[in-house]
N, C-alpha and C. Protein backbone atom coordinates (compact mmCIF):
# COMPACT_ATOMS: atom_id res chain seq x y z
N UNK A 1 -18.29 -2.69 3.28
CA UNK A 1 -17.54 -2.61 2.04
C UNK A 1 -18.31 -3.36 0.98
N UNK A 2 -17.96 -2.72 -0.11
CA UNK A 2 -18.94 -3.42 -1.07
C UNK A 2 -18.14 -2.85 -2.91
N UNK A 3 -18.44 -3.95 -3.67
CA UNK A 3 -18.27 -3.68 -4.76
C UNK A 3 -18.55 -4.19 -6.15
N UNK A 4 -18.11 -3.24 -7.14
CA UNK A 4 -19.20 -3.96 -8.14
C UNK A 4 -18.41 -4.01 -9.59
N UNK A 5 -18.89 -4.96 -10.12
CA UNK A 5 -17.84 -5.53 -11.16
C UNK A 5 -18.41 -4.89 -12.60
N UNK A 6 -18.27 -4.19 -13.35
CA UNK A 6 -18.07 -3.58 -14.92
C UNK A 6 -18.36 -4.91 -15.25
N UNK A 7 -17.07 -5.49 -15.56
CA UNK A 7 -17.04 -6.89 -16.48
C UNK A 7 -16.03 -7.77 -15.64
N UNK A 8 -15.89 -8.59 -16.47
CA UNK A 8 -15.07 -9.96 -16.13
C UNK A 8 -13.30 -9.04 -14.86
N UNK A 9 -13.14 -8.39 -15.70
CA UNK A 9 -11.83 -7.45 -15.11
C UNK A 9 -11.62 -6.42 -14.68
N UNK A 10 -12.87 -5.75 -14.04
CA UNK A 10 -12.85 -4.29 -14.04
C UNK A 10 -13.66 -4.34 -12.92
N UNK A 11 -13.31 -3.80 -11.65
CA UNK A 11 -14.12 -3.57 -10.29
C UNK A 11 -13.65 -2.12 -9.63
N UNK A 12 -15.10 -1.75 -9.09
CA UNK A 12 -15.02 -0.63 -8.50
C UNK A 12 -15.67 -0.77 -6.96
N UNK A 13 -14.44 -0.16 -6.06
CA UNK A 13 -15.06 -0.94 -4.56
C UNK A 13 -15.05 1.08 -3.90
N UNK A 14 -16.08 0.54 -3.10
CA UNK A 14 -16.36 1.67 -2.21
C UNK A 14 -16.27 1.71 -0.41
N UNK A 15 -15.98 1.93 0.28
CA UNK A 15 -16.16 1.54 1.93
C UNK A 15 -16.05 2.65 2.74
N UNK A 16 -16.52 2.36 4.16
CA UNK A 16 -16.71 3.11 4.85
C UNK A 16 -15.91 2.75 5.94
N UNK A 17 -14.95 3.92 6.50
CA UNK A 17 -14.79 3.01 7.79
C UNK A 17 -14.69 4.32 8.93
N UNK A 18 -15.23 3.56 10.19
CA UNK A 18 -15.36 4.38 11.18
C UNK A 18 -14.48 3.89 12.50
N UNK A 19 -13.27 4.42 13.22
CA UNK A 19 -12.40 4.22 13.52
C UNK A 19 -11.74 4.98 14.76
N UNK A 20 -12.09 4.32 16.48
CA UNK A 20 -11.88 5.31 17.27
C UNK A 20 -10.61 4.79 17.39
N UNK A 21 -9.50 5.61 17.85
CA UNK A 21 -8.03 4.85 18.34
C UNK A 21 -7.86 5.55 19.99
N UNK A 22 -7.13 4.99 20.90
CA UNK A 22 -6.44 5.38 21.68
C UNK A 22 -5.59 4.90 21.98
N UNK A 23 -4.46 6.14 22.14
CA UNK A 23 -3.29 5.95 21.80
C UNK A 23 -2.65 6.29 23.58
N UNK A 24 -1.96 5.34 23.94
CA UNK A 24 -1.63 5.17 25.35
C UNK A 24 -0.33 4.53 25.53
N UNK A 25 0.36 4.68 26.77
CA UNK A 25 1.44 3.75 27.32
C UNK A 25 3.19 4.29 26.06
N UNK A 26 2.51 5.10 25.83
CA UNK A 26 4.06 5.18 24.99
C UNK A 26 5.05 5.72 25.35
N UNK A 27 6.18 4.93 24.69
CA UNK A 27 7.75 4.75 25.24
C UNK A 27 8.04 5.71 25.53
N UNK A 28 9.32 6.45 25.97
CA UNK A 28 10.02 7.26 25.72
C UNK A 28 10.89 8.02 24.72
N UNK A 29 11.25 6.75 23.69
CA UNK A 29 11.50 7.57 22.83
C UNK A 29 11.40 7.56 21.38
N UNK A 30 9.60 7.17 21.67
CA UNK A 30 8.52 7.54 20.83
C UNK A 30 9.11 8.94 20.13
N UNK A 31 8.69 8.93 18.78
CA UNK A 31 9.00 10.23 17.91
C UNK A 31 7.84 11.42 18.49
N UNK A 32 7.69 12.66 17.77
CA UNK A 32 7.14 13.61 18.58
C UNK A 32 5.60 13.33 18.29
N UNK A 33 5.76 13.08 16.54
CA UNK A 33 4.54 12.68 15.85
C UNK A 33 3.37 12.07 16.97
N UNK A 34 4.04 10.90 17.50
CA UNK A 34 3.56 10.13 18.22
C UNK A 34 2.89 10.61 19.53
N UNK A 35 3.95 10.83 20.39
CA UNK A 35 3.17 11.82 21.33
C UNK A 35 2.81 12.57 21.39
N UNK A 36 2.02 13.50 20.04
CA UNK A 36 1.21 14.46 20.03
C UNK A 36 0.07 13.76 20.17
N UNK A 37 0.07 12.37 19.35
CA UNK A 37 -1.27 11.83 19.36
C UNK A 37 -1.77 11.09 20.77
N UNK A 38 -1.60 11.31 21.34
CA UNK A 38 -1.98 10.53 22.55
C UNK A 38 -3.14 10.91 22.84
N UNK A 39 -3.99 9.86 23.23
CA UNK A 39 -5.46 10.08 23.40
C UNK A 39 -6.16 9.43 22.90
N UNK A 40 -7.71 9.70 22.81
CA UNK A 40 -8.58 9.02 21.65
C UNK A 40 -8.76 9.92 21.19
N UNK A 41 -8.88 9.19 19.62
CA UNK A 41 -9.30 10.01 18.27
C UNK A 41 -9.98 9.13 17.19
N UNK A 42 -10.71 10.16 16.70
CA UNK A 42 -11.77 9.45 15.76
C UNK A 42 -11.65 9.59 14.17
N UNK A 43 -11.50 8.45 13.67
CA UNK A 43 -11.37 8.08 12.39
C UNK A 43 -13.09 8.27 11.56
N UNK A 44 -13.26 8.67 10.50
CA UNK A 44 -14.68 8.32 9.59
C UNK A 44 -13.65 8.95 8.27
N UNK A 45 -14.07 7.94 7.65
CA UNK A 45 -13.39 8.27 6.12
C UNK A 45 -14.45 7.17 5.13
N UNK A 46 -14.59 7.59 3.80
CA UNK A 46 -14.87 7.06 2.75
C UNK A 46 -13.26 6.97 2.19
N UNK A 47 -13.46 5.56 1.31
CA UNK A 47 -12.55 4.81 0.46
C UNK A 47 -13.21 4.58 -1.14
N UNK A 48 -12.41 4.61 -2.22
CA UNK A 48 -12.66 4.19 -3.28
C UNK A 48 -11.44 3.44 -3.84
N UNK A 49 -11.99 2.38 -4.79
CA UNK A 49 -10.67 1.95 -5.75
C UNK A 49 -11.23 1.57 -6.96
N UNK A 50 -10.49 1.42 -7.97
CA UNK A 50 -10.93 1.55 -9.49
C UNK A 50 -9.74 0.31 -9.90
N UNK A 51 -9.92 -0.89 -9.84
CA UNK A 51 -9.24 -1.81 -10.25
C UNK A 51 -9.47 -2.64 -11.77
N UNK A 52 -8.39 -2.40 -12.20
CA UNK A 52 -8.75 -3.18 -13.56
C UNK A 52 -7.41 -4.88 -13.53
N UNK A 53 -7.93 -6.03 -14.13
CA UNK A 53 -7.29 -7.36 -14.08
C UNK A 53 -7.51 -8.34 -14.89
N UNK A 54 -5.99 -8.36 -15.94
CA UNK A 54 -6.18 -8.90 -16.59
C UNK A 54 -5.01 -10.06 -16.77
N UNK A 55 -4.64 -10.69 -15.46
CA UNK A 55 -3.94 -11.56 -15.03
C UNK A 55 -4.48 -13.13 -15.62
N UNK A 56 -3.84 -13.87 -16.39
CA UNK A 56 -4.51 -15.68 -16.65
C UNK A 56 -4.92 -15.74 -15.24
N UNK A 57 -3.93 -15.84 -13.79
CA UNK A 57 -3.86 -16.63 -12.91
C UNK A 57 -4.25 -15.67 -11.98
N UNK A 58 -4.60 -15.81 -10.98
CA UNK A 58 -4.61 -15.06 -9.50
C UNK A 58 -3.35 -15.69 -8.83
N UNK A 59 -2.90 -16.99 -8.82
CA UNK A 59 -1.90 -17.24 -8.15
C UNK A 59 -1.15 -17.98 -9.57
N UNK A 60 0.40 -17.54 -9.31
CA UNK A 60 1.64 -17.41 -10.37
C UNK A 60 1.31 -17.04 -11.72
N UNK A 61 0.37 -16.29 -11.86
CA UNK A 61 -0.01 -15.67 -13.66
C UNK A 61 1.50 -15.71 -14.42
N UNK A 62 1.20 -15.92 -15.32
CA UNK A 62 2.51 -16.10 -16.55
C UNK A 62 2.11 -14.27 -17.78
N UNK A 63 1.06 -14.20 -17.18
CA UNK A 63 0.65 -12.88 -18.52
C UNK A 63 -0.48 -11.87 -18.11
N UNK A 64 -0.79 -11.07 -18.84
CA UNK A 64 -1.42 -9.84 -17.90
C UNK A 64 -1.22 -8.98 -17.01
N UNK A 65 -2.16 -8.14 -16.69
CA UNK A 65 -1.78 -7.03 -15.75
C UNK A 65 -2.68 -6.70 -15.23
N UNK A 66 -2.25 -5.81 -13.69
CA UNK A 66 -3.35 -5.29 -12.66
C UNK A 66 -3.19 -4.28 -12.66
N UNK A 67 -4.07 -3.02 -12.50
CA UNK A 67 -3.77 -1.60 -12.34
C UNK A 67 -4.63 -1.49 -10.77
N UNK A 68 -4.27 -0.51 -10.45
CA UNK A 68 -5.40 -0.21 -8.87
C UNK A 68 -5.28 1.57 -8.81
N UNK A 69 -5.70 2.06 -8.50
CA UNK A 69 -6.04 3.54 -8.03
C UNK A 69 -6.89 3.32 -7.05
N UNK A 70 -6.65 4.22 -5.90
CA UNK A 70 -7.71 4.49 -4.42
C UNK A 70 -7.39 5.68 -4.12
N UNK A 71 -8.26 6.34 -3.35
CA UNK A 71 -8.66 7.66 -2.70
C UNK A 71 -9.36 7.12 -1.51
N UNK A 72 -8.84 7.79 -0.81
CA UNK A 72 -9.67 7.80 0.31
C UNK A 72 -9.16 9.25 1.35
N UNK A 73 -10.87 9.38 1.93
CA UNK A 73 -10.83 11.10 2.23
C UNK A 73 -11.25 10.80 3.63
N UNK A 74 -10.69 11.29 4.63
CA UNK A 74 -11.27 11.05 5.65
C UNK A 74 -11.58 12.38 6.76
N UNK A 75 -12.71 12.45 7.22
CA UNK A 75 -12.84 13.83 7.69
C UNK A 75 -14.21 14.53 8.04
N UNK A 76 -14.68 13.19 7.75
CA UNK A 76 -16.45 13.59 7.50
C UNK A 76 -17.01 13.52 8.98
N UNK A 77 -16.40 13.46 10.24
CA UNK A 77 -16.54 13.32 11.76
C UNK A 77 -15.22 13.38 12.11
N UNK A 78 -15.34 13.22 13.22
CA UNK A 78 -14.17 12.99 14.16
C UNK A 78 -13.07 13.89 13.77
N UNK A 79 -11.53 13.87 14.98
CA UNK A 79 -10.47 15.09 14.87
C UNK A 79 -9.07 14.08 13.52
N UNK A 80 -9.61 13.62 13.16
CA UNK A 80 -8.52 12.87 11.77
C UNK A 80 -9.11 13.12 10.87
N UNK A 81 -8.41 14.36 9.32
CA UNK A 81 -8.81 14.36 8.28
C UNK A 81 -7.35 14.66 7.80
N UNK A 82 -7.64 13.50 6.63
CA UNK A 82 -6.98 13.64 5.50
C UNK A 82 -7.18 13.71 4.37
N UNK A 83 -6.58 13.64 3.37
CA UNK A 83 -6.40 12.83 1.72
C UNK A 83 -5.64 11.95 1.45
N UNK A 84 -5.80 10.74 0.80
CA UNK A 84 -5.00 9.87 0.26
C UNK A 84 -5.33 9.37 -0.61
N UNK A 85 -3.66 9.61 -1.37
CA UNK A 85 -4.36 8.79 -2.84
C UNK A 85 -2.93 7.69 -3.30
N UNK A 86 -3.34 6.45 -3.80
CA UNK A 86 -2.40 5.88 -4.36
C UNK A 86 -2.49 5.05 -5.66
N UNK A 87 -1.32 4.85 -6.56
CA UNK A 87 -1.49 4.21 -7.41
C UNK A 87 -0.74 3.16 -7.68
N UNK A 88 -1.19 1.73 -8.57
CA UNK A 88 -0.20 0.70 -8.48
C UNK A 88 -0.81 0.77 -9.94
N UNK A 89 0.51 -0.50 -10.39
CA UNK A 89 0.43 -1.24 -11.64
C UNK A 89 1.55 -2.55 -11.95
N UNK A 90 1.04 -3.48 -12.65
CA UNK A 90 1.84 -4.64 -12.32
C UNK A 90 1.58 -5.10 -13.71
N UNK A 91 2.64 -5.70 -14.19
CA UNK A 91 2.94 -6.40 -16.04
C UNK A 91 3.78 -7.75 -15.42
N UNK A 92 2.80 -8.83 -15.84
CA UNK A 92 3.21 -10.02 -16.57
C UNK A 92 3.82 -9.97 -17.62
N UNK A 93 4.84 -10.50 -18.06
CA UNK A 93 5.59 -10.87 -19.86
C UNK A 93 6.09 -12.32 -19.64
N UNK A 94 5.85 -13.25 -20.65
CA UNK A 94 6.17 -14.19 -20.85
C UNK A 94 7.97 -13.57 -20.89
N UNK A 95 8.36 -14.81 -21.17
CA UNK A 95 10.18 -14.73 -21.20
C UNK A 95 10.99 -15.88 -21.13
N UNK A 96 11.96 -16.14 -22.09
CA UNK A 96 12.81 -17.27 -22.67
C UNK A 96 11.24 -18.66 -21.22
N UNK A 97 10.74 -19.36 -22.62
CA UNK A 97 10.30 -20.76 -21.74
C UNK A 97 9.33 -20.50 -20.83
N UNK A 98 9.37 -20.98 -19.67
CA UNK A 98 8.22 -20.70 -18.74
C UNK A 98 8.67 -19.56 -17.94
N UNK A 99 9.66 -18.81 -17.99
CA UNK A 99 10.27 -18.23 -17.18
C UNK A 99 9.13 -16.64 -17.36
N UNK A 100 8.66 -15.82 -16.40
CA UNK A 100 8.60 -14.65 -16.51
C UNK A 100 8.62 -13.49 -15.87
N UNK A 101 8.45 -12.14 -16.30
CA UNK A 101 9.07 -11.18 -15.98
C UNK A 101 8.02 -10.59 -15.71
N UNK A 102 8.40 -9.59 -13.93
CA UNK A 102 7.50 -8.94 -13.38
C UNK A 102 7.60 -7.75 -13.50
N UNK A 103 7.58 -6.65 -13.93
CA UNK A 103 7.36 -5.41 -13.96
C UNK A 103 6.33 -4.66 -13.13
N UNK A 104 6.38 -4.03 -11.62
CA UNK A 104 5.63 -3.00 -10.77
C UNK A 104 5.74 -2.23 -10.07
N UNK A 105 4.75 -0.94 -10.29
CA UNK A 105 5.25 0.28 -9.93
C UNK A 105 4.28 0.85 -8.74
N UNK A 106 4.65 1.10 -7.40
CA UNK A 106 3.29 2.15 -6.95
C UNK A 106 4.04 3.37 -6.20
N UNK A 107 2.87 4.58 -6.21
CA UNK A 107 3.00 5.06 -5.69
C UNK A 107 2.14 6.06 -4.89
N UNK A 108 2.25 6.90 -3.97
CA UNK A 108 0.93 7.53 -3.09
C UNK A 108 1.68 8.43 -2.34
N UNK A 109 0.43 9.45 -2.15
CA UNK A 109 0.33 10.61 -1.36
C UNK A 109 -0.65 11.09 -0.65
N UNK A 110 -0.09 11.60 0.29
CA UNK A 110 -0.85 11.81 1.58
C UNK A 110 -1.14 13.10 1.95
N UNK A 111 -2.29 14.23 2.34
CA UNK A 111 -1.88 15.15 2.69
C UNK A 111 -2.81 15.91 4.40
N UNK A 112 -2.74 16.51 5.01
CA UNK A 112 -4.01 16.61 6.16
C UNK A 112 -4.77 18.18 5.47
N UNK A 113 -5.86 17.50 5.75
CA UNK A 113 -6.55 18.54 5.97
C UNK A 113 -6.73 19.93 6.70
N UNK A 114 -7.27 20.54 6.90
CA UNK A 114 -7.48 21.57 7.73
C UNK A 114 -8.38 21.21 8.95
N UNK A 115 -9.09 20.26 8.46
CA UNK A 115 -9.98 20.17 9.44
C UNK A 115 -10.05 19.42 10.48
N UNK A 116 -8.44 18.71 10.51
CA UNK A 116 -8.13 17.99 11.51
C UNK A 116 -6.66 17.22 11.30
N UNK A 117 -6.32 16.37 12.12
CA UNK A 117 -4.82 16.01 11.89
C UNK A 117 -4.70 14.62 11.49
N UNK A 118 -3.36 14.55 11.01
CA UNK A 118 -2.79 13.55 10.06
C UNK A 118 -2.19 12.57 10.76
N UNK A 119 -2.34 11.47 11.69
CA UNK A 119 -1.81 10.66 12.52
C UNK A 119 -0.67 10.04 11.22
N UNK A 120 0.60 9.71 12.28
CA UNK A 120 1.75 8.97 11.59
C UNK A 120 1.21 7.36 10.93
N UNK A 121 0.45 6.92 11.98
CA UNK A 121 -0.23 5.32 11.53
C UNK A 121 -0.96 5.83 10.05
N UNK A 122 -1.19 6.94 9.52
CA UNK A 122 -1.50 6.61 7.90
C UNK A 122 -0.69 7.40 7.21
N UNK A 123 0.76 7.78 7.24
CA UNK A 123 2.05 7.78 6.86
C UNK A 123 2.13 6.58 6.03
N UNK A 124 3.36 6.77 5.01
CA UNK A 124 3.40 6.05 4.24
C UNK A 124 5.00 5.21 4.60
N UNK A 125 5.01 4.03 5.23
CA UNK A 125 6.28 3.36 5.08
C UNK A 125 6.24 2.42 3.81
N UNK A 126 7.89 2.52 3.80
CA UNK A 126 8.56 1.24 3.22
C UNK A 126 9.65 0.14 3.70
N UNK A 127 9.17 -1.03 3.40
CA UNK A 127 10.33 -2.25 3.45
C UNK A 127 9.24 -3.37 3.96
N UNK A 128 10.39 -4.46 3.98
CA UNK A 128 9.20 -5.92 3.97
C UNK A 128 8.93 -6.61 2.61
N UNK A 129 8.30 -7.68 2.92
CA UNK A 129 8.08 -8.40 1.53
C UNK A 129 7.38 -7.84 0.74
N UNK A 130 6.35 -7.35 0.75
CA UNK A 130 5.86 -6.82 -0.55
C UNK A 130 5.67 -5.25 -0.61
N UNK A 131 6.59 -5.05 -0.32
CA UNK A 131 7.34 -3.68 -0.66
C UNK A 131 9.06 -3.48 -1.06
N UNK A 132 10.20 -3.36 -0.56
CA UNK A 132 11.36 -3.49 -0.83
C UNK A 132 12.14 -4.37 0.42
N UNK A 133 11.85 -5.54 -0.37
CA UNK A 133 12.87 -6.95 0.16
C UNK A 133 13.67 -6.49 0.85
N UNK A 134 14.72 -6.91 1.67
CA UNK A 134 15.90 -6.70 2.10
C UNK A 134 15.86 -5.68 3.35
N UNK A 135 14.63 -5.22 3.80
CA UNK A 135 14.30 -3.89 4.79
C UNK A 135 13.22 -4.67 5.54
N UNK A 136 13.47 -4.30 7.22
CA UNK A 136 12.39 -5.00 8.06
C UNK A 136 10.77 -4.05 7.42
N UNK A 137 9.49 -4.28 8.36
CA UNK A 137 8.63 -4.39 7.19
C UNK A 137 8.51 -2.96 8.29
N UNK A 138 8.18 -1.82 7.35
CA UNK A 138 8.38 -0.21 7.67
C UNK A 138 9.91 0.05 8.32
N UNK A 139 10.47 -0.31 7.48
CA UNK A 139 11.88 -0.15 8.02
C UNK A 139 12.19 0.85 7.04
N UNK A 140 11.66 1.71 6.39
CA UNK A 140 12.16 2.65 5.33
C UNK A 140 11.21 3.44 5.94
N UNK A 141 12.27 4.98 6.36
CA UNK A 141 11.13 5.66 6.98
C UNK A 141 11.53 7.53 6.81
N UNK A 142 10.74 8.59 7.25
CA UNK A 142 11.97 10.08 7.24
C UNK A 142 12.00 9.58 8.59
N UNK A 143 13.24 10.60 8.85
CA UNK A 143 14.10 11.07 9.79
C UNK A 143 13.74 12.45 10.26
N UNK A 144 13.15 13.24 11.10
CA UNK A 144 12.92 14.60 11.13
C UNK A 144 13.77 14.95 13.01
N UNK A 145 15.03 15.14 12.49
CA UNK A 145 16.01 15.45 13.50
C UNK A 145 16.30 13.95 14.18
N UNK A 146 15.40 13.61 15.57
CA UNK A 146 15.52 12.46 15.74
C UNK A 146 14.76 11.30 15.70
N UNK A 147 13.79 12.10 15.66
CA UNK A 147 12.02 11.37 15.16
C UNK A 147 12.13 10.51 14.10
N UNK A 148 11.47 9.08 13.91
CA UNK A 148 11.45 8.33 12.59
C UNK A 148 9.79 8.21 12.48
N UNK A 149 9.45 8.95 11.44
CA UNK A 149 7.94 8.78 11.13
C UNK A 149 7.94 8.52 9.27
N UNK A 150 6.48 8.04 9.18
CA UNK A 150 6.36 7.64 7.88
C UNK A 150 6.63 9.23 7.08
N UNK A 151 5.86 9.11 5.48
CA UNK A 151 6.61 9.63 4.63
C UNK A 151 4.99 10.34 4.33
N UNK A 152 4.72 11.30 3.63
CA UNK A 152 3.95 11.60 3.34
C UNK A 152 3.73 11.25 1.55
N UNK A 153 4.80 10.79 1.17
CA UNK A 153 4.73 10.38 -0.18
C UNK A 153 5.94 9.16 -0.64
N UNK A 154 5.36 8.37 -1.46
CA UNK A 154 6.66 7.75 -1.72
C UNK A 154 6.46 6.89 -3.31
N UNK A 155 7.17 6.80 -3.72
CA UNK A 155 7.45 5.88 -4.94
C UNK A 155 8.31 4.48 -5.08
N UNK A 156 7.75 3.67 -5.46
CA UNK A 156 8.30 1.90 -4.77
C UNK A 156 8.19 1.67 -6.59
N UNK A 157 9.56 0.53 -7.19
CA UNK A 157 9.50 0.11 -8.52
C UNK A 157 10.30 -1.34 -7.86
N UNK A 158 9.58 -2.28 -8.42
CA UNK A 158 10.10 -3.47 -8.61
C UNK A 158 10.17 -4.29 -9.99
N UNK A 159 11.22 -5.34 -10.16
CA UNK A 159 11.25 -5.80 -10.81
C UNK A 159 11.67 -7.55 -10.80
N UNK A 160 10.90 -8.15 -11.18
CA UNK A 160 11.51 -9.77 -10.68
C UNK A 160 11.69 -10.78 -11.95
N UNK A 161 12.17 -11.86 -11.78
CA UNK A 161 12.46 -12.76 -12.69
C UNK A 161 12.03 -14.17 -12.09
N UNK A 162 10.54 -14.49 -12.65
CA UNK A 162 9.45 -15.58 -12.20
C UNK A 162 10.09 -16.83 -12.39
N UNK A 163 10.68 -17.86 -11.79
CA UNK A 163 11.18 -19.07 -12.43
C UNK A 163 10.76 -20.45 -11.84
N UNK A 164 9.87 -20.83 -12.87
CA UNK A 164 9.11 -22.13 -12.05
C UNK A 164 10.14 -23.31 -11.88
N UNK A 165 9.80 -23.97 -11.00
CA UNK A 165 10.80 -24.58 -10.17
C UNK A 165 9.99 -26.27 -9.92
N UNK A 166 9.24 -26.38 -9.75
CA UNK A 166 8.54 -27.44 -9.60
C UNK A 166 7.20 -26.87 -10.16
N UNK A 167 6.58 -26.81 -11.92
CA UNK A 167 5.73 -26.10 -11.95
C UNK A 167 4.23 -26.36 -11.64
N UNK A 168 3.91 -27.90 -11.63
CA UNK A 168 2.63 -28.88 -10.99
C UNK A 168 2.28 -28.53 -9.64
N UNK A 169 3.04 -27.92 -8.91
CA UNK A 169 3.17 -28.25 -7.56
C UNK A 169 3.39 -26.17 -7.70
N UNK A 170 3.06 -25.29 -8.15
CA UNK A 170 3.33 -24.26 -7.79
C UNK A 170 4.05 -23.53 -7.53
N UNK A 171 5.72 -24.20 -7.16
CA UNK A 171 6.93 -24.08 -6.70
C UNK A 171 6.93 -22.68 -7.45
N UNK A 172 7.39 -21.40 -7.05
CA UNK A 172 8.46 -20.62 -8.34
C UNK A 172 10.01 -20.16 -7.61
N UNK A 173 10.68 -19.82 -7.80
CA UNK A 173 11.77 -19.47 -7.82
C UNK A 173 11.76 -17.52 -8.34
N UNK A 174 12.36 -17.11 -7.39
CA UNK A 174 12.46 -15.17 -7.89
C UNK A 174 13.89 -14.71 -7.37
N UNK A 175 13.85 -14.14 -8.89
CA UNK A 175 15.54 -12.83 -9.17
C UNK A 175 14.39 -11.77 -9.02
N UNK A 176 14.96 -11.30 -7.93
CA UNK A 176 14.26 -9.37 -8.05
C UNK A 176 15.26 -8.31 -7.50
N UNK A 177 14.69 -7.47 -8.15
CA UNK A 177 15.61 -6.06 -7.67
C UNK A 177 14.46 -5.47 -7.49
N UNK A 178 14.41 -4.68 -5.93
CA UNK A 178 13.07 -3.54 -5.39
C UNK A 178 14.10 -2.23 -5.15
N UNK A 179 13.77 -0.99 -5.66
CA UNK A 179 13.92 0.56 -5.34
C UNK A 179 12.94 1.11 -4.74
């Protein structure tokens, strides 16, 4: 993996990854998804991302914003090909004092190729901390009869209310609502 910086805020990363799995020992009542895949199978995909950052802080920023876009195609060997693409974006705003407001949105899609199949492990779940609070982490999932497999697409919006709490010491305090 490797990448290379425009300017002060602007990076473009590229990678490679090559990826055998075997998939063994599974339950009974594993979804179907799942036990189709049984076996070994071979991953080779290229990755890209186009990140722009214009955050004060890396840790508790009060202002600025991150954008991200990635693609990644996988298919160039082995029986796993896909497409994937996703997008994020995230707004700092100051607000009454030290207090501030998070505004972020992502979202992504997935699709298989022809030239090979779409394992559930790059399905798209939701829930967990940094996705929608309040849901174990891929606890947001489809339903296809009785099967629970990821999503081939999904859209995640959060919103929080930053409130420093001990601010020397890093402390913050968060009001959020995640959809």
């Amino acid at each position: 993996k490797f990448g290379y910086s425009f300017c002060r805020d602007t990076r473009a990363y590229v990678s490679y990854t090559y990826d055998i799995s075997d998939i063994y020992n599974i339950e009974d009542d594993a979804s179907s998804s799942v036990e189709d895949m049984e076996g070994k199978h071979t991953t080779s995909s290229v990755k890209t991302s186009l990140v722009y950052d214009s955050r004060d802080s890396f840790f508790n920023p009060t202002e600025g914003s991150e954008h991200r876009i990635t693609f990644q195609y996988a298919g160039i060997g082995g029986d796993i090909a896909f497409t994937k693409s996703v997008g994020e974006t995230g707004w700092y705003i100051p607000f009454l004092g030290d207090t501030v407001l998070f505004f972020h949105a992502k979202a992504g899609y997935v699709w298989e190729s022809s030239k090979g199949k779409l394992p559930d492990y790059e399905l798209f779940y939701l829930g967990g901390m940094n996705s929608v609070r309040g849901f174990d982490w891929q606890g947001i999932h489809c339903n296809e009869g009785d099967d629970e497999m990821g999503g081939h697409k999904f859209v995640q919006g959060n919103v929080e209310l930053l409130i420093p709490l001990a601010k020397k010491a890093g402390l913050m305090g968060v009001l959020f609502f995640d959809t």
